[in-house]
PDB file of N, CA and C in Angstrom:
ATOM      1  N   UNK A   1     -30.644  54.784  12.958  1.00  0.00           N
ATOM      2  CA  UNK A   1     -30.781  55.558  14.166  1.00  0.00           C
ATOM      3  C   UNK A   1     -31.955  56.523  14.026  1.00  0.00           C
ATOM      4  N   UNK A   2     -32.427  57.185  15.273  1.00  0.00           N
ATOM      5  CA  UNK A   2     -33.691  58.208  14.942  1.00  0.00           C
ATOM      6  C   UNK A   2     -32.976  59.467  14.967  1.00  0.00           C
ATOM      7  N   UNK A   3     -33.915  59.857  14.458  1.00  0.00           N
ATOM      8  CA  UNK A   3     -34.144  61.353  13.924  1.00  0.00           C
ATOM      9  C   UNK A   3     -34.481  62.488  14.918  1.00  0.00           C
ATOM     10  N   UNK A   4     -33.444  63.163  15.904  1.00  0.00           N
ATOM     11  CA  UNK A   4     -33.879  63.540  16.808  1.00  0.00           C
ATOM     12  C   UNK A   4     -33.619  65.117  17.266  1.00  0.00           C
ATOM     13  N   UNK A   5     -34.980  65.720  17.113  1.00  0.00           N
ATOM     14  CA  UNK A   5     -34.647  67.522  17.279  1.00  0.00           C
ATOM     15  C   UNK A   5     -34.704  67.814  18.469  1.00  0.00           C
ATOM     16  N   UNK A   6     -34.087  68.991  19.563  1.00  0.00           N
ATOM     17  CA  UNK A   6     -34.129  69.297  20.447  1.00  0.00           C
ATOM     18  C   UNK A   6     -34.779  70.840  20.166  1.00  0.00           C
ATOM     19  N   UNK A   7     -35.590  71.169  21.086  1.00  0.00           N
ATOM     20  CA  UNK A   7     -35.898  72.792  21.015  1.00  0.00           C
ATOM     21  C   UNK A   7     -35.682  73.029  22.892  1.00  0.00           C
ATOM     22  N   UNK A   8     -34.726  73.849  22.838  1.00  0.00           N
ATOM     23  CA  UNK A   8     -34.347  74.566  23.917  1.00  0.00           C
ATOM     24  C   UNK A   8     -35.356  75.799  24.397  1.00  0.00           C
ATOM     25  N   UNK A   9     -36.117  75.751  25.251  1.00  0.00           N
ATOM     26  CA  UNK A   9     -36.639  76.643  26.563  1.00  0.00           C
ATOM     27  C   UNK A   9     -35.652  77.812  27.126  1.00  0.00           C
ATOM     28  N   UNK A  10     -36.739  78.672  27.511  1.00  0.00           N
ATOM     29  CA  UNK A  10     -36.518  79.874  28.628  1.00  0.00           C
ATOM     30  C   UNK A  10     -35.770  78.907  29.721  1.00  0.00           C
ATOM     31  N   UNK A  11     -36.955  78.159  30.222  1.00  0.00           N
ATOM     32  CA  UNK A  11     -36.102  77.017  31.270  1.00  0.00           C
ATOM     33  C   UNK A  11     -35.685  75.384  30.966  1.00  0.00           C
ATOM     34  N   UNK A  12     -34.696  75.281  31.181  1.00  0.00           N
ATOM     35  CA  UNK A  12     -34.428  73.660  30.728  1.00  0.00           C
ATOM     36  C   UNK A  12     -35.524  72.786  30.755  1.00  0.00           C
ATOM     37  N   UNK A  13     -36.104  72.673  31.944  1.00  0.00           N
ATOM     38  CA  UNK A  13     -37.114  71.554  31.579  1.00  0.00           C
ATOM     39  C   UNK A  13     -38.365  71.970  31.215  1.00  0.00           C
ATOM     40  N   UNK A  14     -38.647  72.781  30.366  1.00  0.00           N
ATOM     41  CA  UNK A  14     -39.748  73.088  29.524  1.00  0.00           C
ATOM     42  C   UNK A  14     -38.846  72.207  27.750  1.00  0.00           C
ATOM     43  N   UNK A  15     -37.644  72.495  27.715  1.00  0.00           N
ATOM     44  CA  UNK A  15     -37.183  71.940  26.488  1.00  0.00           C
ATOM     45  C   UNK A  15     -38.178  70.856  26.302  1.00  0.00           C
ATOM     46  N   UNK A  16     -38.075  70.772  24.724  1.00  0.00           N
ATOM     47  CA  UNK A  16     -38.864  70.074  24.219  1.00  0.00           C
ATOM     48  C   UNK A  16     -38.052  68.630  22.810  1.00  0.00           C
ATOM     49  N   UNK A  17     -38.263  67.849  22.660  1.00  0.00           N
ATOM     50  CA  UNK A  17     -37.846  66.414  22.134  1.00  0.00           C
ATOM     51  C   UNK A  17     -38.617  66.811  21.577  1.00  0.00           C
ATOM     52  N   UNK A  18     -38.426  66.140  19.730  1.00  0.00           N
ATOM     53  CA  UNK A  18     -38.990  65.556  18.853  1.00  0.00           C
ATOM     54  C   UNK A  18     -38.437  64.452  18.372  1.00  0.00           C
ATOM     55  N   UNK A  19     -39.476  63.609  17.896  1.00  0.00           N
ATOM     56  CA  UNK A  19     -39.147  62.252  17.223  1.00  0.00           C
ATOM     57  C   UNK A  19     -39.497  61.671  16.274  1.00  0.00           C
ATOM     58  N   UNK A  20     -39.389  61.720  14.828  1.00  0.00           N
ATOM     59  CA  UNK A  20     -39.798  61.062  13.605  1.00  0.00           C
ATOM     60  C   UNK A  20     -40.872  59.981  14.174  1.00  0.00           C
ATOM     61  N   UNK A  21     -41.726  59.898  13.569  1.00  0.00           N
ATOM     62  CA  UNK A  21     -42.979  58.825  13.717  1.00  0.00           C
ATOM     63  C   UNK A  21     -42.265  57.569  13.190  1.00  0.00           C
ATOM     64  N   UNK A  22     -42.089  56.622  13.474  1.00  0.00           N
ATOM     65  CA  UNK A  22     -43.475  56.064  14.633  1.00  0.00           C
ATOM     66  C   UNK A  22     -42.756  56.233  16.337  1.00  0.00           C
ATOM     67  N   UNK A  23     -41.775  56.860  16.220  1.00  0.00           N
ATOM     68  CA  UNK A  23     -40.925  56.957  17.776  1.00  0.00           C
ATOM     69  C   UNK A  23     -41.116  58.193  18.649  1.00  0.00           C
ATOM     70  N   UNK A  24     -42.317  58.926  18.254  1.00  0.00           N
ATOM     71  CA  UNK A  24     -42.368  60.304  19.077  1.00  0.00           C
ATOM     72  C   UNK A  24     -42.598  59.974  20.814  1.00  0.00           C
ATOM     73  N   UNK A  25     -42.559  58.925  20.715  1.00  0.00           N
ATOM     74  CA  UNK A  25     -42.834  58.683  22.498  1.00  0.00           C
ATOM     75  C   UNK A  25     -41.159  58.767  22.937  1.00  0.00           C
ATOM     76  N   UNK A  26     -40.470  58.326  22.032  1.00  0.00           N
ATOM     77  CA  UNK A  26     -38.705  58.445  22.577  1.00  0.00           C
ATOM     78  C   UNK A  26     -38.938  59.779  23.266  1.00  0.00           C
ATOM     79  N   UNK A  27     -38.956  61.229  22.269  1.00  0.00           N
ATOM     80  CA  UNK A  27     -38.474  61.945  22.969  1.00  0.00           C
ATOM     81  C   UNK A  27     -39.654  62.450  24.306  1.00  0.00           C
ATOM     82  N   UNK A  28     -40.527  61.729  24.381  1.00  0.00           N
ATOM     83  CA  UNK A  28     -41.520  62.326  25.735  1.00  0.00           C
ATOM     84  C   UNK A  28     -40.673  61.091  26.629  1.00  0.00           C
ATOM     85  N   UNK A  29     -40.005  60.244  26.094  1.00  0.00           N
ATOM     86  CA  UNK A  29     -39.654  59.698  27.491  1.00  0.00           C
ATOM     87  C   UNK A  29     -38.447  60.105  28.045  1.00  0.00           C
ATOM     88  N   UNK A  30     -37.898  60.988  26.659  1.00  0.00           N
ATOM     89  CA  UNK A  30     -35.965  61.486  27.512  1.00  0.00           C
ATOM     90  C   UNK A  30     -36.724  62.710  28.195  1.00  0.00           C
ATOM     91  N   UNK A  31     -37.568  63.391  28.210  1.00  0.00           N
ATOM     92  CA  UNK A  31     -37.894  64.855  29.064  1.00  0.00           C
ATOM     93  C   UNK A  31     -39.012  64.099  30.147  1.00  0.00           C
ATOM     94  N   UNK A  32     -39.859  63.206  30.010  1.00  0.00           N
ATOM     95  CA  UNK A  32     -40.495  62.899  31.380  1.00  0.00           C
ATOM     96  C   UNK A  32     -40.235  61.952  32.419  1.00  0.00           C
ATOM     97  N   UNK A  33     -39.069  61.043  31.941  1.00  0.00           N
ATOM     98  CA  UNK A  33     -38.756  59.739  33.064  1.00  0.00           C
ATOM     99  C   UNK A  33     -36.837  59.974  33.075  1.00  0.00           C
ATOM    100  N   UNK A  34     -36.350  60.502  31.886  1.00  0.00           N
ATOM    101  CA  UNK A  34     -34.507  60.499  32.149  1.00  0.00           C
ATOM    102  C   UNK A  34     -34.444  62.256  32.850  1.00  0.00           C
ATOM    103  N   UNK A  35     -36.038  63.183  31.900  1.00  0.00           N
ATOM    104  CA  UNK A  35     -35.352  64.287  32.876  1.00  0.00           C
ATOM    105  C   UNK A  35     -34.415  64.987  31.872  1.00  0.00           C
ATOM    106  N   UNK A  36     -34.013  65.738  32.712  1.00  0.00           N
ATOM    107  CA  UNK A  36     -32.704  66.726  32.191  1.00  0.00           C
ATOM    108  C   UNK A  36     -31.260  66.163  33.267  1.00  0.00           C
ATOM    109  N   UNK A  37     -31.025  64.988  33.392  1.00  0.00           N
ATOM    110  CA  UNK A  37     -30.193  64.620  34.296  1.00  0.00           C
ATOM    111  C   UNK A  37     -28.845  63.608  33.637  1.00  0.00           C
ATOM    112  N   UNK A  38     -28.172  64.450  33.129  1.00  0.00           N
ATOM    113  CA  UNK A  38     -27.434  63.641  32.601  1.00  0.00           C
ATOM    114  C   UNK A  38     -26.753  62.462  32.877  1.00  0.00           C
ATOM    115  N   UNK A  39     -26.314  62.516  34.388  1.00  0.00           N
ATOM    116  CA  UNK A  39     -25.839  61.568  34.963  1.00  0.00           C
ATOM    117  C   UNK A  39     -26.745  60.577  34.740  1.00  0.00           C
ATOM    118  N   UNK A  40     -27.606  60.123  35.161  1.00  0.00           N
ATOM    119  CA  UNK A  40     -28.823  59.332  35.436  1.00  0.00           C
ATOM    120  C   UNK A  40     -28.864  58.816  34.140  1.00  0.00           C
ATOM    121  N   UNK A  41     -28.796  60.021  32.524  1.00  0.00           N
ATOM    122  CA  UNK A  41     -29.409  58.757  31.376  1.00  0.00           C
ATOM    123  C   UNK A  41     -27.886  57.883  30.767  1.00  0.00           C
ATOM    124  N   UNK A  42     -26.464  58.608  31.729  1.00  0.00           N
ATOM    125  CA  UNK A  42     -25.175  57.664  31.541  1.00  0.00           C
ATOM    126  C   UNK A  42     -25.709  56.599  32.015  1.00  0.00           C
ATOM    127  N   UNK A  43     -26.237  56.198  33.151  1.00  0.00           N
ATOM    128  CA  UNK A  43     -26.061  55.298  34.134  1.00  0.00           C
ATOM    129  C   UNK A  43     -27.298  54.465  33.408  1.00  0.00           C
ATOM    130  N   UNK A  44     -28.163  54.669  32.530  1.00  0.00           N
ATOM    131  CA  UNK A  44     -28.937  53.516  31.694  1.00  0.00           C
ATOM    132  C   UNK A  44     -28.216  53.517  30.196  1.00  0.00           C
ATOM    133  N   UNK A  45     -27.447  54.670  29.689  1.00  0.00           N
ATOM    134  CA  UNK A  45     -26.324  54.022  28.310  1.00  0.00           C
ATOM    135  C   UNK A  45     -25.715  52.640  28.983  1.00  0.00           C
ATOM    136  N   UNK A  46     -25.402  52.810  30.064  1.00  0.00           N
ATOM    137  CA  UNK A  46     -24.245  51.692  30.839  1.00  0.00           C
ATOM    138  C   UNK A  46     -24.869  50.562  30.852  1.00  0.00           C
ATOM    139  N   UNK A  47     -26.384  50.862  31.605  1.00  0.00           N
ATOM    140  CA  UNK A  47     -26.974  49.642  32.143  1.00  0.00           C
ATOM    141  C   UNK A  47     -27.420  48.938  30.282  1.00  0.00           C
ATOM    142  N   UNK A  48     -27.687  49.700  29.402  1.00  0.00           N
ATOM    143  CA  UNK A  48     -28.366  49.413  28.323  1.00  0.00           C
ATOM    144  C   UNK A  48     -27.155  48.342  27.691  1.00  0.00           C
ATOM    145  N   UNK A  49     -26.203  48.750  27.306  1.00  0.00           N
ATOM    146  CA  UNK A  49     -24.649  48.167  26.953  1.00  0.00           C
ATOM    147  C   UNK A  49     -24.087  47.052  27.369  1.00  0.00           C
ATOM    148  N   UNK A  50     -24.704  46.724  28.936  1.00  0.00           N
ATOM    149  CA  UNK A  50     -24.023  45.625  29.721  1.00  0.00           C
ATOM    150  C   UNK A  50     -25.358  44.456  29.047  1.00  0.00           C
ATOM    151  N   UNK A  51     -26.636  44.839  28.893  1.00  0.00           N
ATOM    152  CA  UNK A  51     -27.652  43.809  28.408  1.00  0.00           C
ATOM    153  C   UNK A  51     -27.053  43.833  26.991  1.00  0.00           C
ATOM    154  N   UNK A  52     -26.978  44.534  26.364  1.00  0.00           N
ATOM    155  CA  UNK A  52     -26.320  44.054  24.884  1.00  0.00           C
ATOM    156  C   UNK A  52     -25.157  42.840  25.070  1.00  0.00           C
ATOM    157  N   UNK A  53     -24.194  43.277  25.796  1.00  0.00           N
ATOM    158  CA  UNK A  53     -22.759  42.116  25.701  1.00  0.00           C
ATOM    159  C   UNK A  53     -23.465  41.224  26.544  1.00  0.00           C
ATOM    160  N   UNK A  54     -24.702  41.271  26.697  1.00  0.00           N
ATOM    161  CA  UNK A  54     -24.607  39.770  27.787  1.00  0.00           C
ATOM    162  C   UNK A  54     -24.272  39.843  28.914  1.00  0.00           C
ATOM    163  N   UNK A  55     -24.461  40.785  29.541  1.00  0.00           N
ATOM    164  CA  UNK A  55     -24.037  40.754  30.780  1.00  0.00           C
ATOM    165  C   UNK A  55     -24.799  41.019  31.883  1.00  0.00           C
ATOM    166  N   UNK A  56     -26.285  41.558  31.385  1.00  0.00           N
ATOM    167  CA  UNK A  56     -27.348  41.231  31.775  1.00  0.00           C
ATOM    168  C   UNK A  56     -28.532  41.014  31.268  1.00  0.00           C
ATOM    169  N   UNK A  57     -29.455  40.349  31.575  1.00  0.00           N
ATOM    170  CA  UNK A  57     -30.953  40.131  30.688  1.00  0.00           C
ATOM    171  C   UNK A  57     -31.690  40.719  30.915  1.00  0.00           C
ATOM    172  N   UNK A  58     -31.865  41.951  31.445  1.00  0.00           N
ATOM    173  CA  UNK A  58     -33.252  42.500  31.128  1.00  0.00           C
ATOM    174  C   UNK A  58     -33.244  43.576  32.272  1.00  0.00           C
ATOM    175  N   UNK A  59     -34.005  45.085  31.706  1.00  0.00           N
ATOM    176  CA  UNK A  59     -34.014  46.187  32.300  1.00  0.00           C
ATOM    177  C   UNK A  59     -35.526  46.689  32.057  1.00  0.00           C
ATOM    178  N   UNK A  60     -36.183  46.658  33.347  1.00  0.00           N
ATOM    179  CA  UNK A  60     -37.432  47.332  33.480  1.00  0.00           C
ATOM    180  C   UNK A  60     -37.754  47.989  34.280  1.00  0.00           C
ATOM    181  N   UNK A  61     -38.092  49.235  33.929  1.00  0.00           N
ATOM    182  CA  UNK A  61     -38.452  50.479  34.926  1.00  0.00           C
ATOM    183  C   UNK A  61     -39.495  51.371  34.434  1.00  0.00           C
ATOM    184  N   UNK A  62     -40.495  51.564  35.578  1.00  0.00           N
ATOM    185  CA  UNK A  62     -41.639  52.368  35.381  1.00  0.00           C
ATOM    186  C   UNK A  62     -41.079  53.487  36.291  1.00  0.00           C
ATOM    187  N   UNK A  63     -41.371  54.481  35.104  1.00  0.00           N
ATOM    188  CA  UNK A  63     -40.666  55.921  35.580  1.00  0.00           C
ATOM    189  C   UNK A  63     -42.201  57.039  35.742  1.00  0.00           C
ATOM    190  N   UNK A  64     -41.650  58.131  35.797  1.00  0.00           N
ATOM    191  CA  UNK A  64     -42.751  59.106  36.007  1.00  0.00           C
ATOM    192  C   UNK A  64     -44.003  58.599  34.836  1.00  0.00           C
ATOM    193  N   UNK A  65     -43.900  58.527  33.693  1.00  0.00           N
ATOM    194  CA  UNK A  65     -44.583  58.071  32.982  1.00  0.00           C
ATOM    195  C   UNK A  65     -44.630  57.227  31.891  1.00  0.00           C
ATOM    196  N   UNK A  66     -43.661  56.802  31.930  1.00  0.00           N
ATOM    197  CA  UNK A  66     -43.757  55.610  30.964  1.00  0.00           C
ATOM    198  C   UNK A  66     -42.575  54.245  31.418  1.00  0.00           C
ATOM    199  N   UNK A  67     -43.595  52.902  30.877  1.00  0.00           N
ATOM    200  CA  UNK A  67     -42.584  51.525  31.672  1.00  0.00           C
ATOM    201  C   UNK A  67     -41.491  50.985  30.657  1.00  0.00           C
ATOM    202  N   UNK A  68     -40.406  51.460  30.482  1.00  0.00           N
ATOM    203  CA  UNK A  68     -39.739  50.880  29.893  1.00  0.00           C
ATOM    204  C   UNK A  68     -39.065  49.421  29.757  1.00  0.00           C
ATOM    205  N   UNK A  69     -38.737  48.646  28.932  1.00  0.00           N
ATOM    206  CA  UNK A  69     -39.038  47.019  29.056  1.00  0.00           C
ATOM    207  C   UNK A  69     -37.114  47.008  27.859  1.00  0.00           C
ATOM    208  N   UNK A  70     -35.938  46.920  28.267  1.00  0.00           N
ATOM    209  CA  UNK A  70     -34.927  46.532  27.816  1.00  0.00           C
ATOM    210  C   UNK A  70     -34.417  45.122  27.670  1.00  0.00           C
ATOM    211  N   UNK A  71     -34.605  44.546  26.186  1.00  0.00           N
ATOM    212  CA  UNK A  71     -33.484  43.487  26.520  1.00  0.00           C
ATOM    213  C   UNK A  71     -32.471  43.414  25.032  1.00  0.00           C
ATOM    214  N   UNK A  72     -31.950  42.898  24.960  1.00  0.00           N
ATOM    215  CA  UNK A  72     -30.592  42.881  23.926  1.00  0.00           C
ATOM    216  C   UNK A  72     -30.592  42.788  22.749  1.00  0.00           C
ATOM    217  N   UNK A  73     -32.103  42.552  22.086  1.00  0.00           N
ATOM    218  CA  UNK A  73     -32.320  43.114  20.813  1.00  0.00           C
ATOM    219  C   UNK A  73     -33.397  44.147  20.966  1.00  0.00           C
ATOM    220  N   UNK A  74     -34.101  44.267  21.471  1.00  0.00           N
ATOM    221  CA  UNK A  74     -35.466  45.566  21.461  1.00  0.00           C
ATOM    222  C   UNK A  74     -35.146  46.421  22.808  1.00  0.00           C
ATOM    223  N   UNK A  75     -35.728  47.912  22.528  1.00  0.00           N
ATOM    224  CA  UNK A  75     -36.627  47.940  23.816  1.00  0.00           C
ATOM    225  C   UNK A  75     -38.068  48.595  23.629  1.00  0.00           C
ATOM    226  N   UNK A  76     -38.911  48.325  24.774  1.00  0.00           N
ATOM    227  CA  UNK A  76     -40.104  49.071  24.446  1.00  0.00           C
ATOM    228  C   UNK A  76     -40.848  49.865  25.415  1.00  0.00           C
ATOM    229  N   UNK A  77     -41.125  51.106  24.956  1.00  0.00           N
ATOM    230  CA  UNK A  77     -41.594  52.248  25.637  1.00  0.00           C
ATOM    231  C   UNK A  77     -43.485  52.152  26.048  1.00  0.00           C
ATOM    232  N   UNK A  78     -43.813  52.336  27.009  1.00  0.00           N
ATOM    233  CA  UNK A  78     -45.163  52.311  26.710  1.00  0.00           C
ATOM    234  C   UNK A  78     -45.959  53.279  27.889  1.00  0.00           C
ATOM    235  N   UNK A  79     -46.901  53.040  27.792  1.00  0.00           N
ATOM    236  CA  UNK A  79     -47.942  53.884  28.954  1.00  0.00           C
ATOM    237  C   UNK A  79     -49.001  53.559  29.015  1.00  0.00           C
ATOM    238  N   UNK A  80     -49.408  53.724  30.255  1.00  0.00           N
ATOM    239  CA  UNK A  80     -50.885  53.379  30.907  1.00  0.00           C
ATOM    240  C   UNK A  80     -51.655  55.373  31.256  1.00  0.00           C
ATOM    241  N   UNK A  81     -50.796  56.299  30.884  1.00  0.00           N
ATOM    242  CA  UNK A  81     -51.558  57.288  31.268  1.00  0.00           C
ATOM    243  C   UNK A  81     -51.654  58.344  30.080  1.00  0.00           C
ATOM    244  N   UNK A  82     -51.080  58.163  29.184  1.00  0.00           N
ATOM    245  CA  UNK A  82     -51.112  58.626  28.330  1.00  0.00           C
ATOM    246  C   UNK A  82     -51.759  58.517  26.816  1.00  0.00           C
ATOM    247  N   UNK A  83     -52.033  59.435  25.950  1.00  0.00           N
ATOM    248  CA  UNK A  83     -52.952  58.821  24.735  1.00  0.00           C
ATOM    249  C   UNK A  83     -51.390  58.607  23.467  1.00  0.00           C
ATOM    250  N   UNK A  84     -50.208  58.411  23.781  1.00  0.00           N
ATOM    251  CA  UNK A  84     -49.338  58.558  22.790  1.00  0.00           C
ATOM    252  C   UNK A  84     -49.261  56.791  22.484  1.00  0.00           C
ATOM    253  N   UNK A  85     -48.959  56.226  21.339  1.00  0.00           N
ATOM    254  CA  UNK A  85     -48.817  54.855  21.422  1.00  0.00           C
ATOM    255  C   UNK A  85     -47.871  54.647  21.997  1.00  0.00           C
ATOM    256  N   UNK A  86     -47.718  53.172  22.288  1.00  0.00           N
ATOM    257  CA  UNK A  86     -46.393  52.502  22.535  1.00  0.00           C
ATOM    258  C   UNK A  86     -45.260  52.005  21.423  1.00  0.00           C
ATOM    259  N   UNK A  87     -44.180  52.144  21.495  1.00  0.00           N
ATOM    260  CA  UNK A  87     -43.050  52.268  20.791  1.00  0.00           C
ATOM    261  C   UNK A  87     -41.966  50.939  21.036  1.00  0.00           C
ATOM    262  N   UNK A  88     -41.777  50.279  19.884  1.00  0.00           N
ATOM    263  CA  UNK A  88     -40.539  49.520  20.044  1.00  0.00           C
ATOM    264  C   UNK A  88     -39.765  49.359  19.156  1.00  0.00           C
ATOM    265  N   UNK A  89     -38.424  49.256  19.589  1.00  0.00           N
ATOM    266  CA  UNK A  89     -37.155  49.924  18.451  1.00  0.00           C
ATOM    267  C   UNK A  89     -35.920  48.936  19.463  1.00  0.00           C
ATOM    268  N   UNK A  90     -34.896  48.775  18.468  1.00  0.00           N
ATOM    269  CA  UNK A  90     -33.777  48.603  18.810  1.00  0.00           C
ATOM    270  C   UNK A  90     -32.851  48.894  19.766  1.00  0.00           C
ATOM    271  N   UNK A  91     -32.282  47.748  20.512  1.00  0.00           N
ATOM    272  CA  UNK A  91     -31.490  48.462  22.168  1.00  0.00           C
ATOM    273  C   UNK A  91     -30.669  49.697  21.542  1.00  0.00           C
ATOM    274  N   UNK A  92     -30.261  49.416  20.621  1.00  0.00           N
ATOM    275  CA  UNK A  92     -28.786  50.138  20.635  1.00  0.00           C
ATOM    276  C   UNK A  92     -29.571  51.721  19.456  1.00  0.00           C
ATOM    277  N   UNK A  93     -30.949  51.973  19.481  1.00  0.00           N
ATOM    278  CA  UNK A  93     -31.442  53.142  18.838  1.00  0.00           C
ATOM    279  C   UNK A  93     -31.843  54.029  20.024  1.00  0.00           C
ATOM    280  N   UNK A  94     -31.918  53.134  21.190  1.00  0.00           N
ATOM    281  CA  UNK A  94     -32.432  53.864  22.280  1.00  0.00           C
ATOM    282  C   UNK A  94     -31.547  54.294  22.980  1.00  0.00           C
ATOM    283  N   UNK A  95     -30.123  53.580  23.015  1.00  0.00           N
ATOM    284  CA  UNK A  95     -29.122  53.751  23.432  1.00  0.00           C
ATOM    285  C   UNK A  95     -28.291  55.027  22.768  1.00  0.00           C
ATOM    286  N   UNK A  96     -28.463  55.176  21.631  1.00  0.00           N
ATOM    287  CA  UNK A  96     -28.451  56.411  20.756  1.00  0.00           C
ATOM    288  C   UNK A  96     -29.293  57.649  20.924  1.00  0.00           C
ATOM    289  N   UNK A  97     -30.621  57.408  21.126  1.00  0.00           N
ATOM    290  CA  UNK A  97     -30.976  58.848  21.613  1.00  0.00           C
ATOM    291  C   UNK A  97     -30.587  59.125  23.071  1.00  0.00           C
ATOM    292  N   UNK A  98     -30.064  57.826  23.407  1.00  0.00           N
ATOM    293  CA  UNK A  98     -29.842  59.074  25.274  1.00  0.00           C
ATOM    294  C   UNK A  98     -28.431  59.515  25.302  1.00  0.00           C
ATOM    295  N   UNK A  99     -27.628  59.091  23.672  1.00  0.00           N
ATOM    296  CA  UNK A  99     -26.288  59.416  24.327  1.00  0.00           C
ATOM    297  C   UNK A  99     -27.131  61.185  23.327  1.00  0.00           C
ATOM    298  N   UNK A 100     -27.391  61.431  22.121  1.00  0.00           N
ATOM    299  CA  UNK A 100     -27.591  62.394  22.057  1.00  0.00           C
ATOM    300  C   UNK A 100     -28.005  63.647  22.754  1.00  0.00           C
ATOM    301  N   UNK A 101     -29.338  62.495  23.790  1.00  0.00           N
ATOM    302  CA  UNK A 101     -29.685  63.503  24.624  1.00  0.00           C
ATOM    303  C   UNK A 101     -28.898  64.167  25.824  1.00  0.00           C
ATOM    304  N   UNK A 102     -27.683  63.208  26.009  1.00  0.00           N
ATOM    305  CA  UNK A 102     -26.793  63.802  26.891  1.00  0.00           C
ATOM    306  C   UNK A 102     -25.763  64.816  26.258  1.00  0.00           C
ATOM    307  N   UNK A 103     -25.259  64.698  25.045  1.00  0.00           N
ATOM    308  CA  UNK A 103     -24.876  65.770  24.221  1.00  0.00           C
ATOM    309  C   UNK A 103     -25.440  66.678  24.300  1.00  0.00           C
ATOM    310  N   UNK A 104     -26.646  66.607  24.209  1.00  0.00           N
ATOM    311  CA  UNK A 104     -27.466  67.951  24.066  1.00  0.00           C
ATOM    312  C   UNK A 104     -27.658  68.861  25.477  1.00  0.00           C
ATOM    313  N   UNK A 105     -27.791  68.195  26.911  1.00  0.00           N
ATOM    314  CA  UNK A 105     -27.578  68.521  27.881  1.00  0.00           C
ATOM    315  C   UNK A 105     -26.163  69.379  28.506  1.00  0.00           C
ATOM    316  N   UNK A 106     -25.020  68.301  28.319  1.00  0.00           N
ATOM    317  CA  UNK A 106     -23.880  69.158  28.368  1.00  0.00           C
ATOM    318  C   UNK A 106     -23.705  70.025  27.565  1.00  0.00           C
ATOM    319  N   UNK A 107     -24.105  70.290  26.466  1.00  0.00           N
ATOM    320  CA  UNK A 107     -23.991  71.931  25.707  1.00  0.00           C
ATOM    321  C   UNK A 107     -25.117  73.022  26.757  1.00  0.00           C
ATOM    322  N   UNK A 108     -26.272  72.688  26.783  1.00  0.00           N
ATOM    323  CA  UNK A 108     -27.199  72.786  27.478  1.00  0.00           C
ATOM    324  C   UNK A 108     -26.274  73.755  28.849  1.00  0.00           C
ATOM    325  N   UNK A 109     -25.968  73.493  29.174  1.00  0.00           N
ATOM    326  CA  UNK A 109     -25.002  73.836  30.940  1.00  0.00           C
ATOM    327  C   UNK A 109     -24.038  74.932  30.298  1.00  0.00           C
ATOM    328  N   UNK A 110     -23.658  74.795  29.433  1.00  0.00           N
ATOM    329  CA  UNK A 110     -22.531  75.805  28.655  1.00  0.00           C
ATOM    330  C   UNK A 110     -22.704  76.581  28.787  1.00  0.00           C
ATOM    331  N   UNK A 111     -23.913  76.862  27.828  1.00  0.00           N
ATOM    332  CA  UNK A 111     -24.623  77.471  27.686  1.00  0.00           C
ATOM    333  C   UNK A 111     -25.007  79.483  28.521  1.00  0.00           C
TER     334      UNK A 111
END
């Protein structure tokens, strides 16, 4: 699984992701395309989970800035506007940083 620090902001969405190399694009993609929206990164754990069991083949979405490309052994992060590389890692590592990042959100609100 990755290695994943959160640094909490004055305001939530200034928070900031870090990500062990070679995956530092993970955390620019949980703060620029999932957001601070927890609901929203459940609803791709879900969608991510149903392509693992087979239950669907393939999840692609170009978000604010980066096109994400899901299927049941990889996924891969990338960009056309940015100078960060592109990233590819395991469904179920990516599926791991968004459940973290939703951990980290609902404390986040506690708060």
């Amino acid at each position: 699984m990755l290695s994943i620090r959160f640094f909490p902001k004055n305001k939530p969405w200034h928070d900031e992701v870090e990500v062990d190399a070679p995956y530092q694009v993970v955390g620019d993609y949980l703060t620029s395309d999932v957001q601070h929206d927890p609901e929203g990164a459940q609803k791709l754990i879900a969608t991510f989970k149903q392509i693992i069991r087979g239950e669907r083949e393939l999840f692609e979405d170009e978000g604010n800035a980066y096109l994400v490309e899901v299927n049941a052994s990889a996924a891969r992060i990338s960009t056309e506007y940015g100078t960060k590389p592109s990233c590819e890692l395991p469904t179920a590592w990516l599926i791991d940083a968004l459940e973290q990042w939703v951990a980290y959100l609902e404390g986040r609100r506690t708060t």
